[in-house]
N, C-alpha and C. Protein backbone atom coordinates (compact mmCIF):
# COMPACT_ATOMS: atom_id res chain seq x y z
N UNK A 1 -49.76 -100.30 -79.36
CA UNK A 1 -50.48 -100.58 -78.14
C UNK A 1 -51.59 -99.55 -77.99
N UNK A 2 -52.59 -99.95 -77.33
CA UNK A 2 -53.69 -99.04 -77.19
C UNK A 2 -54.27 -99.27 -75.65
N UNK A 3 -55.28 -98.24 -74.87
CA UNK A 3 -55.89 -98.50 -74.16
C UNK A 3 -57.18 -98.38 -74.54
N UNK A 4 -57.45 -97.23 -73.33
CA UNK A 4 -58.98 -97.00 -73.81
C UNK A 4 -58.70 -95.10 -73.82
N UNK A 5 -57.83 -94.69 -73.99
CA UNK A 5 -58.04 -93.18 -74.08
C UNK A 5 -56.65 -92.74 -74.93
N UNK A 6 -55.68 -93.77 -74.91
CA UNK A 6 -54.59 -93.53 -75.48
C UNK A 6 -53.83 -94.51 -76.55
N UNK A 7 -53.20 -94.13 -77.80
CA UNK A 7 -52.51 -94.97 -78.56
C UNK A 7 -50.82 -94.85 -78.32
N UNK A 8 -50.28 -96.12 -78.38
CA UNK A 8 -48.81 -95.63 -78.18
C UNK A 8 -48.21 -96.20 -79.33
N UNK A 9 -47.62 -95.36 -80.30
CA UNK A 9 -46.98 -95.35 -81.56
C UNK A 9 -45.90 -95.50 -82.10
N UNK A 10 -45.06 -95.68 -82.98
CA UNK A 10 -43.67 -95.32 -83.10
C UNK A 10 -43.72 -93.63 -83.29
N UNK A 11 -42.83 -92.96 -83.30
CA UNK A 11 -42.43 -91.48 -83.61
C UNK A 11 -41.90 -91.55 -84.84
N UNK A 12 -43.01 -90.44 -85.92
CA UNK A 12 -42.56 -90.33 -86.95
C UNK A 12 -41.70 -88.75 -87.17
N UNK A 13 -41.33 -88.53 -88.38
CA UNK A 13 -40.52 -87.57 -88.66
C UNK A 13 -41.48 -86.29 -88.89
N UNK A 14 -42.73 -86.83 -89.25
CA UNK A 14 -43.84 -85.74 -89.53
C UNK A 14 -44.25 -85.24 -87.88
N UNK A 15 -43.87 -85.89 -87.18
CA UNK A 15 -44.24 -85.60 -85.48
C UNK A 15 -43.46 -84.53 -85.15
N UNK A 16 -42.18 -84.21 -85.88
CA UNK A 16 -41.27 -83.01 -85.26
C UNK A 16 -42.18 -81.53 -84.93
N UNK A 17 -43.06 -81.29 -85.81
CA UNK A 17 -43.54 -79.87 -85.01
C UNK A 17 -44.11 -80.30 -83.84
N UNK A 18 -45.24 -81.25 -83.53
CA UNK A 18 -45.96 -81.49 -83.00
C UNK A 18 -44.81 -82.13 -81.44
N UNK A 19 -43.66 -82.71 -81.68
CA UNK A 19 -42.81 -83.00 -80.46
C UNK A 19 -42.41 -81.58 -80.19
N UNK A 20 -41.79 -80.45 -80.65
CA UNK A 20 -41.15 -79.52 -80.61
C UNK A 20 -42.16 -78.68 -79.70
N UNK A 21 -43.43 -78.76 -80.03
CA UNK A 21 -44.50 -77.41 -79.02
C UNK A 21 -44.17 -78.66 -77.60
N UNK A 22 -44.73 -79.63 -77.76
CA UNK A 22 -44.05 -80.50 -76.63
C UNK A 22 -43.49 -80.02 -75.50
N UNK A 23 -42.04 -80.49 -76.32
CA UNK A 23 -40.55 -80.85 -75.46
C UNK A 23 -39.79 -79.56 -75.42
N UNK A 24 -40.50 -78.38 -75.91
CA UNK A 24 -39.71 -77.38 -75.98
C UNK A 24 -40.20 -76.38 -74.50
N UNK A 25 -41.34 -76.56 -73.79
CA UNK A 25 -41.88 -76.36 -72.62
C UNK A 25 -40.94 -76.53 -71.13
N UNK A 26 -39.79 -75.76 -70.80
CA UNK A 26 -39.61 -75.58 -69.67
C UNK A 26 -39.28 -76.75 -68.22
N UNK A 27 -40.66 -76.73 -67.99
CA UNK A 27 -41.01 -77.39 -67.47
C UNK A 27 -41.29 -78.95 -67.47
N UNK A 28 -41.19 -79.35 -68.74
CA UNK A 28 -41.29 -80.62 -69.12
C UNK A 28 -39.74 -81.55 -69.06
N UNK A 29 -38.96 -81.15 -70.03
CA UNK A 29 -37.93 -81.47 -70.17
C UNK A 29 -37.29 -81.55 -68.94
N UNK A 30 -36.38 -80.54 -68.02
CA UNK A 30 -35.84 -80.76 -67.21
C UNK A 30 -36.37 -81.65 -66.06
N UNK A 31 -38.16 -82.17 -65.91
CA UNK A 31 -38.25 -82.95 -64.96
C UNK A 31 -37.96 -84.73 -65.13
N UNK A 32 -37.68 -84.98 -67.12
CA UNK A 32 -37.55 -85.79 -66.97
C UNK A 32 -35.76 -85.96 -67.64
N UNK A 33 -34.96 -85.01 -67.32
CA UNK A 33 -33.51 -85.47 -67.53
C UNK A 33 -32.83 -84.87 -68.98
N UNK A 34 -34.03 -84.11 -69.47
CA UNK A 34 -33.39 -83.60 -70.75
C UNK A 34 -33.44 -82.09 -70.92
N UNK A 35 -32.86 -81.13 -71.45
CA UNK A 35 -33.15 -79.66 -72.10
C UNK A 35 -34.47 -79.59 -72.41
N UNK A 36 -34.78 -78.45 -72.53
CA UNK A 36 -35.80 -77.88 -73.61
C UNK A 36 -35.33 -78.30 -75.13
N UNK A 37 -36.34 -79.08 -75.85
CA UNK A 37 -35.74 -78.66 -77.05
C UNK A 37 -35.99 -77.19 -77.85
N UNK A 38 -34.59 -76.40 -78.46
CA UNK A 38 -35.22 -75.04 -78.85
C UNK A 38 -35.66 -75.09 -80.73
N UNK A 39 -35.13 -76.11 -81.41
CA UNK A 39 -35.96 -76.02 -82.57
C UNK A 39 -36.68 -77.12 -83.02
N UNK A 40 -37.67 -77.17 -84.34
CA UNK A 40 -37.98 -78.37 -84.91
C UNK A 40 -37.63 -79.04 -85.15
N UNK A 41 -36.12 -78.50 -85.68
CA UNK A 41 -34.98 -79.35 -86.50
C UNK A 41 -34.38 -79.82 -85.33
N UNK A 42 -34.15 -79.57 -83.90
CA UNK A 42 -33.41 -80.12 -83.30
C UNK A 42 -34.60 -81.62 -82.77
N UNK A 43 -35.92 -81.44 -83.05
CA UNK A 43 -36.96 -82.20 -82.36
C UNK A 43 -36.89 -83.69 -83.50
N UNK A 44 -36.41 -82.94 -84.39
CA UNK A 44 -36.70 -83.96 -85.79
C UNK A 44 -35.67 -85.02 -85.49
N UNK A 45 -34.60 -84.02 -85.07
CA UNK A 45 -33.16 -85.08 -84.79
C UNK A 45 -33.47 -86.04 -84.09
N UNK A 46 -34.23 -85.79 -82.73
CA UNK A 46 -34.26 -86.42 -81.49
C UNK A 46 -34.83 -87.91 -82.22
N UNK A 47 -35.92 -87.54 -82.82
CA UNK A 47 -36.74 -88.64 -83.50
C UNK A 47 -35.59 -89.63 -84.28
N UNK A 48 -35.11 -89.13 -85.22
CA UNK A 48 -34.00 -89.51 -85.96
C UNK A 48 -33.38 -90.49 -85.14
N UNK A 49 -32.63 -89.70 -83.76
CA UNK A 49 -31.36 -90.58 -83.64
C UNK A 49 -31.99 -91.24 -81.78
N UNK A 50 -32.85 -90.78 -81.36
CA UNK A 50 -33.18 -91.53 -80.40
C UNK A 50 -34.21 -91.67 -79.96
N UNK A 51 -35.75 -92.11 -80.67
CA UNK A 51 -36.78 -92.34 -80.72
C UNK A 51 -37.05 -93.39 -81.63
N UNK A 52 -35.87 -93.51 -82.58
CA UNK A 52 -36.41 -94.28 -83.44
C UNK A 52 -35.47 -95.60 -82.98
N UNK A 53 -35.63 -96.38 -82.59
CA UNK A 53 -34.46 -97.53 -81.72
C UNK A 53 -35.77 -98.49 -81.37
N UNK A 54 -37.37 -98.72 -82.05
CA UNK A 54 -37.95 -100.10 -81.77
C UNK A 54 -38.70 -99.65 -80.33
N UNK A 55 -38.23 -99.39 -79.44
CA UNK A 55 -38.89 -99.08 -77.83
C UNK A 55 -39.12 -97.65 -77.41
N UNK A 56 -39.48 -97.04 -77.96
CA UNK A 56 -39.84 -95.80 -77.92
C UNK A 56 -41.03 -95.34 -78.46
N UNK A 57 -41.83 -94.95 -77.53
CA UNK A 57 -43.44 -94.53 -78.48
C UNK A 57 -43.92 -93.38 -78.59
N UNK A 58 -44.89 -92.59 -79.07
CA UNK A 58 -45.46 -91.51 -78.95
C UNK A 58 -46.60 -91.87 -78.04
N UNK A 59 -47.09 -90.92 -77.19
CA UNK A 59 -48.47 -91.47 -76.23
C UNK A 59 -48.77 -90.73 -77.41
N UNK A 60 -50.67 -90.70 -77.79
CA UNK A 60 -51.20 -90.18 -78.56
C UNK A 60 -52.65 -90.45 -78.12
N UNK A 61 -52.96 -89.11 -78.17
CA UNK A 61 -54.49 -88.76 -77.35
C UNK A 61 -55.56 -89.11 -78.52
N UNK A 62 -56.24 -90.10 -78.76
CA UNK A 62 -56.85 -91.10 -79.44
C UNK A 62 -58.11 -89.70 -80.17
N UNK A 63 -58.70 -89.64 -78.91
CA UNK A 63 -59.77 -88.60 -79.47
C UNK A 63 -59.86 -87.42 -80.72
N UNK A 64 -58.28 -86.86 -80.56
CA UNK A 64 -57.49 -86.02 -81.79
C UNK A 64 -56.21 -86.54 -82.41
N UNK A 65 -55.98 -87.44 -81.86
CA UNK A 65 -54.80 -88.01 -82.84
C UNK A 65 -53.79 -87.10 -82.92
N UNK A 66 -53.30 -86.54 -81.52
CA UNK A 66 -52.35 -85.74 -81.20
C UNK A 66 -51.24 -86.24 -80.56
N UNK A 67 -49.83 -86.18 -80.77
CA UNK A 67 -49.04 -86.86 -79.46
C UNK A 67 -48.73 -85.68 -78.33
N UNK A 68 -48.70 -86.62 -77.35
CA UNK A 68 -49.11 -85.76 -75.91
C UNK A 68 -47.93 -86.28 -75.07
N UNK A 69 -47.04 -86.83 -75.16
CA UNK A 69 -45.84 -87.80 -74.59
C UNK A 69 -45.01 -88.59 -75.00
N UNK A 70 -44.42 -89.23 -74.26
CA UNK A 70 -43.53 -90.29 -74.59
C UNK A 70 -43.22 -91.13 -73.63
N UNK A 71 -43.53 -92.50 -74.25
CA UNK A 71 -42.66 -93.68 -73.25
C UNK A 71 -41.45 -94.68 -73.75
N UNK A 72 -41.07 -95.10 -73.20
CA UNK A 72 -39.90 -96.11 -73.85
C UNK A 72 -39.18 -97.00 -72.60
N UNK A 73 -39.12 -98.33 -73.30
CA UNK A 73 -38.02 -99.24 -72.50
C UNK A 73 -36.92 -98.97 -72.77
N UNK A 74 -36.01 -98.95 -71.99
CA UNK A 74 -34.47 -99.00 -72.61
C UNK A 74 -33.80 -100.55 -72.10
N UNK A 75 -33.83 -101.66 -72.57
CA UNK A 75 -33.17 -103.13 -72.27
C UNK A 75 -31.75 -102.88 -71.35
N UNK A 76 -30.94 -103.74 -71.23
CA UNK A 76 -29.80 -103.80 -70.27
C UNK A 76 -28.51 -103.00 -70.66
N UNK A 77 -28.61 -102.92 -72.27
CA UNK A 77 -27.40 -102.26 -72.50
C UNK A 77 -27.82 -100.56 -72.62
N UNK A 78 -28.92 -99.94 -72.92
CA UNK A 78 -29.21 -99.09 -72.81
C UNK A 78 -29.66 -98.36 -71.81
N UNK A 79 -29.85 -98.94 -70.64
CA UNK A 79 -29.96 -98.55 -69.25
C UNK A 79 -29.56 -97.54 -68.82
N UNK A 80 -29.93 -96.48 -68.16
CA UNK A 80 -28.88 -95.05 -67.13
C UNK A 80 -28.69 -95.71 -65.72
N UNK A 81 -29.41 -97.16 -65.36
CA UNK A 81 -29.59 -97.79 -63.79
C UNK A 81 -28.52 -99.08 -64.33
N UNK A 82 -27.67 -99.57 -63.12
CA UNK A 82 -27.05 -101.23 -63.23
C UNK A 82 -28.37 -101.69 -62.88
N UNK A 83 -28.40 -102.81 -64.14
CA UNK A 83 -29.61 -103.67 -64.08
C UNK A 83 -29.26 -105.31 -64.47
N UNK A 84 -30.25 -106.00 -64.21
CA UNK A 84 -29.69 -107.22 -64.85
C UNK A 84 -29.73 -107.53 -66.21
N UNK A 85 -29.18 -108.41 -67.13
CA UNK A 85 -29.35 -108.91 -68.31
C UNK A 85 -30.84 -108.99 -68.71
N UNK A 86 -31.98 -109.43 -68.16
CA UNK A 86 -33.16 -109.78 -68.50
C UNK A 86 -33.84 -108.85 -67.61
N UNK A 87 -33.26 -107.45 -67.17
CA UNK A 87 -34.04 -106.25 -67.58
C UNK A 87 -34.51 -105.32 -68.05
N UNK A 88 -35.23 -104.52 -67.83
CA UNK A 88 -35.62 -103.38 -68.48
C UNK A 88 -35.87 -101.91 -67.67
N UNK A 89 -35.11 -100.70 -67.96
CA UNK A 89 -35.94 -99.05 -67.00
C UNK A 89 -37.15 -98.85 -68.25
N UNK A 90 -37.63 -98.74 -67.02
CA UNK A 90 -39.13 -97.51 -68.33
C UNK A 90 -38.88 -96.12 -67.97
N UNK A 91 -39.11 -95.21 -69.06
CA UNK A 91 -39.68 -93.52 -69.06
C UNK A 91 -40.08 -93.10 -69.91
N UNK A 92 -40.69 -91.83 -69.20
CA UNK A 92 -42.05 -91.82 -70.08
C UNK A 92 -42.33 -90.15 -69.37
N UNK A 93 -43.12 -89.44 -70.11
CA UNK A 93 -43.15 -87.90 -69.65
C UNK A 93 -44.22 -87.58 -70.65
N UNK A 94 -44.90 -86.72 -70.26
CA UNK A 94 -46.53 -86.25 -70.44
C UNK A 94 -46.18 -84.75 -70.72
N UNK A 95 -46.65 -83.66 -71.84
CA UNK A 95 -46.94 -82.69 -71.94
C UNK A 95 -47.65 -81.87 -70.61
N UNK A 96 -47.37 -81.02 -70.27
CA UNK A 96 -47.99 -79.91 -69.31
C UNK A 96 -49.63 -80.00 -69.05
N UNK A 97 -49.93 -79.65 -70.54
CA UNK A 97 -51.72 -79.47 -70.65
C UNK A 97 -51.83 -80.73 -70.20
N UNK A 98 -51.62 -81.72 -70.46
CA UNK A 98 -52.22 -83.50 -69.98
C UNK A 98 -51.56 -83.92 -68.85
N UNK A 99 -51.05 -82.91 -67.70
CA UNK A 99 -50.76 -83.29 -66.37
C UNK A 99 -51.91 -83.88 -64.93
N UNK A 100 -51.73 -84.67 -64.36
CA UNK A 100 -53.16 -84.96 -63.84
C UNK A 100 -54.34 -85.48 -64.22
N UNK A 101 -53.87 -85.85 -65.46
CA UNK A 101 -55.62 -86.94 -66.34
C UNK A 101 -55.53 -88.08 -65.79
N UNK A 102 -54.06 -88.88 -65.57
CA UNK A 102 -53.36 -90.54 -65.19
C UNK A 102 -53.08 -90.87 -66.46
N UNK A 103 -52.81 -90.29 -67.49
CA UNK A 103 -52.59 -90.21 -68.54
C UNK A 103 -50.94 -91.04 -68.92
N UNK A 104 -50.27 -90.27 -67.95
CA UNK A 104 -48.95 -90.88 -67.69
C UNK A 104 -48.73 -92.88 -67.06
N UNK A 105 -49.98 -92.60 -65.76
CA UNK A 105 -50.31 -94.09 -65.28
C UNK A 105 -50.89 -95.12 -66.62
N UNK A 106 -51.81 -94.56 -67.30
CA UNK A 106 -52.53 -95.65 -68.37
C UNK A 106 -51.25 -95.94 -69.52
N UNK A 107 -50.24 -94.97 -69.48
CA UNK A 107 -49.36 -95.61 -70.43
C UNK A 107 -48.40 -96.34 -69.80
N UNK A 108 -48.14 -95.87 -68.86
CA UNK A 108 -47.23 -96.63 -67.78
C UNK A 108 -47.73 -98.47 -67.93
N UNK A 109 -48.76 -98.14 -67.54
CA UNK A 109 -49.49 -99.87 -67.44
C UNK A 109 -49.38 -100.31 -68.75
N UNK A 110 -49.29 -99.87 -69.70
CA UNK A 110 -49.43 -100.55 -71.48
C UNK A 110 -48.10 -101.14 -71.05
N UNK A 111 -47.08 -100.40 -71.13
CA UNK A 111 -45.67 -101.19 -71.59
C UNK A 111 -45.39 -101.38 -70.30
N UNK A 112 -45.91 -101.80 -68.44
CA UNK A 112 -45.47 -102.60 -68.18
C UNK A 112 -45.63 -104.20 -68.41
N UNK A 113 -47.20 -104.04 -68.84
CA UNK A 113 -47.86 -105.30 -69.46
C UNK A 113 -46.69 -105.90 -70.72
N UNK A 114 -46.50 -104.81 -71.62
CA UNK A 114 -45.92 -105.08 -72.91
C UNK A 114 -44.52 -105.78 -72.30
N UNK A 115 -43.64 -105.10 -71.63
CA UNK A 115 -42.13 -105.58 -71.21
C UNK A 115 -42.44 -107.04 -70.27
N UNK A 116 -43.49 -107.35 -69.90
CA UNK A 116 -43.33 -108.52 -68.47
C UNK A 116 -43.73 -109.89 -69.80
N UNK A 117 -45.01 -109.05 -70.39
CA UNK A 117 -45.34 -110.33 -70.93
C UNK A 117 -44.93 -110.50 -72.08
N UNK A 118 -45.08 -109.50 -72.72
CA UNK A 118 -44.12 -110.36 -74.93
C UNK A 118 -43.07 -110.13 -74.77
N UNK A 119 -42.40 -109.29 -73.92
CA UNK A 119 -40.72 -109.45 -74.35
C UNK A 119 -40.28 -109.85 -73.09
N UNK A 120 -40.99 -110.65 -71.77
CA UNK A 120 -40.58 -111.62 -70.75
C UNK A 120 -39.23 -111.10 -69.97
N UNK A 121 -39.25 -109.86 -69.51
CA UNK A 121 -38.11 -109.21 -68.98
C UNK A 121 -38.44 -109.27 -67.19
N UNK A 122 -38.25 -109.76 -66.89
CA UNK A 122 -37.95 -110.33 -65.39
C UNK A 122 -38.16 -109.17 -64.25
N UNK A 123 -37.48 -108.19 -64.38
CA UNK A 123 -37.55 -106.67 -63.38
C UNK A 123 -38.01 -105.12 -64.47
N UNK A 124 -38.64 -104.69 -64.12
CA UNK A 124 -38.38 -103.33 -64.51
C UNK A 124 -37.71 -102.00 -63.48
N UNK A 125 -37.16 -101.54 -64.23
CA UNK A 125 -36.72 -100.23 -63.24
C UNK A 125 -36.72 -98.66 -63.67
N UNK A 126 -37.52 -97.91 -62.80
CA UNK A 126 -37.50 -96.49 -63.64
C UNK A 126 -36.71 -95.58 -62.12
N UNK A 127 -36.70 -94.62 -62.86
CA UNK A 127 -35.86 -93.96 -61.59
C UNK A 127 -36.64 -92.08 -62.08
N UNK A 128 -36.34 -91.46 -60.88
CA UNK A 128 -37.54 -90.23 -61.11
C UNK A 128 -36.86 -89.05 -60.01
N UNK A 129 -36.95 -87.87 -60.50
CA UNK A 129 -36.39 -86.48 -59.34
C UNK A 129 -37.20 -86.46 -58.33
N UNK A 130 -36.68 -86.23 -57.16
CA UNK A 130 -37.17 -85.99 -56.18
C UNK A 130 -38.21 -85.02 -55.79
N UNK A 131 -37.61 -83.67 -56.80
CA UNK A 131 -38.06 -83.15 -57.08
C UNK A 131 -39.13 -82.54 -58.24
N UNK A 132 -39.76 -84.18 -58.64
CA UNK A 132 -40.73 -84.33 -59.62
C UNK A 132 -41.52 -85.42 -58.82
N UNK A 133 -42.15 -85.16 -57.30
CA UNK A 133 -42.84 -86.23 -56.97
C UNK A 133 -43.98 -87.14 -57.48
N UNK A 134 -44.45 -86.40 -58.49
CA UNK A 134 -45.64 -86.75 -59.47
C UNK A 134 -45.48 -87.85 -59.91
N UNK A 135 -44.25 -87.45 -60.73
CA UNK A 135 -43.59 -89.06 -61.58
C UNK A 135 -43.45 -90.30 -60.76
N UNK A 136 -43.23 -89.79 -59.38
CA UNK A 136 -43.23 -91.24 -58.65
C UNK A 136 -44.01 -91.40 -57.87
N UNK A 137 -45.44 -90.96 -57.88
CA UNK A 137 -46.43 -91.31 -57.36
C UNK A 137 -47.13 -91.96 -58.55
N UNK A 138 -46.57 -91.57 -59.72
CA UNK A 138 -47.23 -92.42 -60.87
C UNK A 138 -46.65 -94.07 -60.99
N UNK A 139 -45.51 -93.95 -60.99
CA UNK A 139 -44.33 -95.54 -60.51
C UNK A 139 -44.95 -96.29 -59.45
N UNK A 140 -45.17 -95.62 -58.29
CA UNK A 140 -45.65 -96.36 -57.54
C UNK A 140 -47.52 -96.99 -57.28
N UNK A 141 -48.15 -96.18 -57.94
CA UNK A 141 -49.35 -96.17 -58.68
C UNK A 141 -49.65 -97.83 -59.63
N UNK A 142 -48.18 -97.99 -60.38
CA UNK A 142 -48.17 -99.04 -61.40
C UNK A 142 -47.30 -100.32 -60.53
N UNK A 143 -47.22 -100.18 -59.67
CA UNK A 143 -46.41 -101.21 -58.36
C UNK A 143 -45.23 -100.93 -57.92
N UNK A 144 -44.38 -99.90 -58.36
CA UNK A 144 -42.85 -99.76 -58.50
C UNK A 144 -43.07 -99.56 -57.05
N UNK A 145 -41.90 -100.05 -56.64
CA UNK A 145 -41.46 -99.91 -55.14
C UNK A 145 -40.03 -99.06 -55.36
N UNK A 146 -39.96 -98.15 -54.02
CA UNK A 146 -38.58 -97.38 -53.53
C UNK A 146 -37.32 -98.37 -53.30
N UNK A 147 -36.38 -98.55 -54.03
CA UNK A 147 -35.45 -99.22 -53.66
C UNK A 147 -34.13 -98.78 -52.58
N UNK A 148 -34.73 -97.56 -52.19
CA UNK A 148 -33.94 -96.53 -51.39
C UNK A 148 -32.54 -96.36 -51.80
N UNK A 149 -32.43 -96.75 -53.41
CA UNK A 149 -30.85 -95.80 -53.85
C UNK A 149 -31.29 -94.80 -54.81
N UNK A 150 -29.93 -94.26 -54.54
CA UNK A 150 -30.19 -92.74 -55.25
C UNK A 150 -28.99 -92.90 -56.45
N UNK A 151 -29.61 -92.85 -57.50
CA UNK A 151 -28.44 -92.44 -58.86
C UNK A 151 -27.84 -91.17 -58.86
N UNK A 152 -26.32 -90.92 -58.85
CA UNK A 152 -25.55 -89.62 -59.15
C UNK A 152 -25.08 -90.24 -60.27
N UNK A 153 -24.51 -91.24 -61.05
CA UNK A 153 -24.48 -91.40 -62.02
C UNK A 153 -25.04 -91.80 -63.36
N UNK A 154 -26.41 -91.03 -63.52
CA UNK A 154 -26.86 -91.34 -64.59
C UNK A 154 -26.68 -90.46 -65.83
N UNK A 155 -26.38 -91.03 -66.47
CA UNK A 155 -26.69 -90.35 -68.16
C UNK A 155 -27.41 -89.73 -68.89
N UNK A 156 -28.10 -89.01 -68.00
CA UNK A 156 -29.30 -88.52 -68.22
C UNK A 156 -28.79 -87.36 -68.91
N UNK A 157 -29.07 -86.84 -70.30
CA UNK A 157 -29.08 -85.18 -71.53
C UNK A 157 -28.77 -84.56 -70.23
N UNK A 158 -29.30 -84.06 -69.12
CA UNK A 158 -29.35 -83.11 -68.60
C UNK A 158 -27.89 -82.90 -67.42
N UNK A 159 -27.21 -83.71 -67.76
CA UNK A 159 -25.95 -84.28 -67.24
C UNK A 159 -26.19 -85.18 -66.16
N UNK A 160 -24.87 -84.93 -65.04
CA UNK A 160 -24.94 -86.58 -64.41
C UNK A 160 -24.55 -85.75 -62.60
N UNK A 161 -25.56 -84.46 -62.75
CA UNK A 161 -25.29 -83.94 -61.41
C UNK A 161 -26.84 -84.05 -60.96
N UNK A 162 -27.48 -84.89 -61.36
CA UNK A 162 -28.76 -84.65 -61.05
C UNK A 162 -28.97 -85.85 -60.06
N UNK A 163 -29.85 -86.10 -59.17
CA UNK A 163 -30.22 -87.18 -58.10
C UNK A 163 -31.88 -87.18 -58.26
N UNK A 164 -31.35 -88.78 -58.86
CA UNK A 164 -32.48 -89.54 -59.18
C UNK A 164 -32.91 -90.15 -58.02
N UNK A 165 -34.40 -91.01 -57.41
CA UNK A 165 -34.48 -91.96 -56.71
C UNK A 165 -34.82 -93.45 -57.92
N UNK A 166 -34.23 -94.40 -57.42
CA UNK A 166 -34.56 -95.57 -58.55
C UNK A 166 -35.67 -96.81 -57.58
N UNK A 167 -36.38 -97.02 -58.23
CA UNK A 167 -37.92 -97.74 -58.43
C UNK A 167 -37.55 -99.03 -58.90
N UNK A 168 -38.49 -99.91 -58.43
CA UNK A 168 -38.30 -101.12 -59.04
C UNK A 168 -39.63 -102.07 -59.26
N UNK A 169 -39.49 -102.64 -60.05
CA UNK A 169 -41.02 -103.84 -60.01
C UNK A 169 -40.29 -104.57 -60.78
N UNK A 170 -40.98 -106.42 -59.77
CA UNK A 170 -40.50 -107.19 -60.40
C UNK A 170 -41.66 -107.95 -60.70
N UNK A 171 -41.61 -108.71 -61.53
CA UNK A 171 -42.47 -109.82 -62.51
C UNK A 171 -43.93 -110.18 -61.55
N UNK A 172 -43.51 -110.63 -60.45
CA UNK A 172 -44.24 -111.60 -59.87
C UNK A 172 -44.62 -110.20 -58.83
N UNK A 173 -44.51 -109.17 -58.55
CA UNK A 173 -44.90 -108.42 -57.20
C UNK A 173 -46.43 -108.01 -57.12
């Protein structure tokens, strides 16, 4: 998928340094549910065993052909939200330096386009910290509406004590 400032890719194995300066930033990780990663080899894994599953992309800043993020659908069985059969959550998280471009919004819009229309999934749902209001001024930016529940049980790397708010957009809104 492409826009006009960004490519969204599969994640290759040659991406591990380039995810590792990433995802190893503090600040990044814990706002969207995961650790810091602390090595290459642990970044390589990630790619390995959960990037590489078909719905998972690299954002990639077109101009340098750098990856700068990540988005991904997760379908019904892969979900951290109860969803229906013919849905889909999106997430997606932006490097530090590329905070505030809408960088996060222009990929956001690729794969909501991508999930509504070629793979015809009925609702999407992302869910975001409260204490990461950014992320859901970006959700709601792309139509997601507040469904006013709060996840304590999600599956989120970062365990399942964290309180999410969950978002929703459906097909037709």
């Amino acid at each position: 998928m492409e826009t006009e400032r960004i490519l969204l890719r599969p994640w290759r194995e040659e991406d591990a340094e380039a995810l590792y300066r990433l995802a190893s930033d503090p600040e990044v990780g814990p706002r969207a549910g995961w650790p810091p990663h602390r090595s290459v080899d642990e970044s390589r894994e990630v790619i390995r065993t959960l990037f590489s599953n078909g719905h998972t992309w690299a954002i990639v800043w077109k101009a340098t052909n750098e990856a700068i993020g990540c988005i991904c659908y997760y379908p019904h069985s892969e979900s951290n939200i109860s969803i229906g059969p013919h849905d889909a959550e999106v997430g997606y998280w932006v490097a530090r330096p590329w905070w505030n471009r809408g960088i996060a919004t222009e990929a956001l819009l690729a794969i909501i386009n991508y999930c509504l229309d070629a793979k015809g999934f009925h609702t999407l749902w992302a869910d975001y910290q409260p204490s990461n209001p950014a992320s859901g001024r970006v959700l709601q930016k792309c139509g997601f509406r507040d469904t006013g529940r709060v996840n304590r049980l999600s599956h989120l790397q970062a365990g399942n004590n964290l309180s999410v708010r969950i978002m929703q957009l459906d097909r037709h809104s």
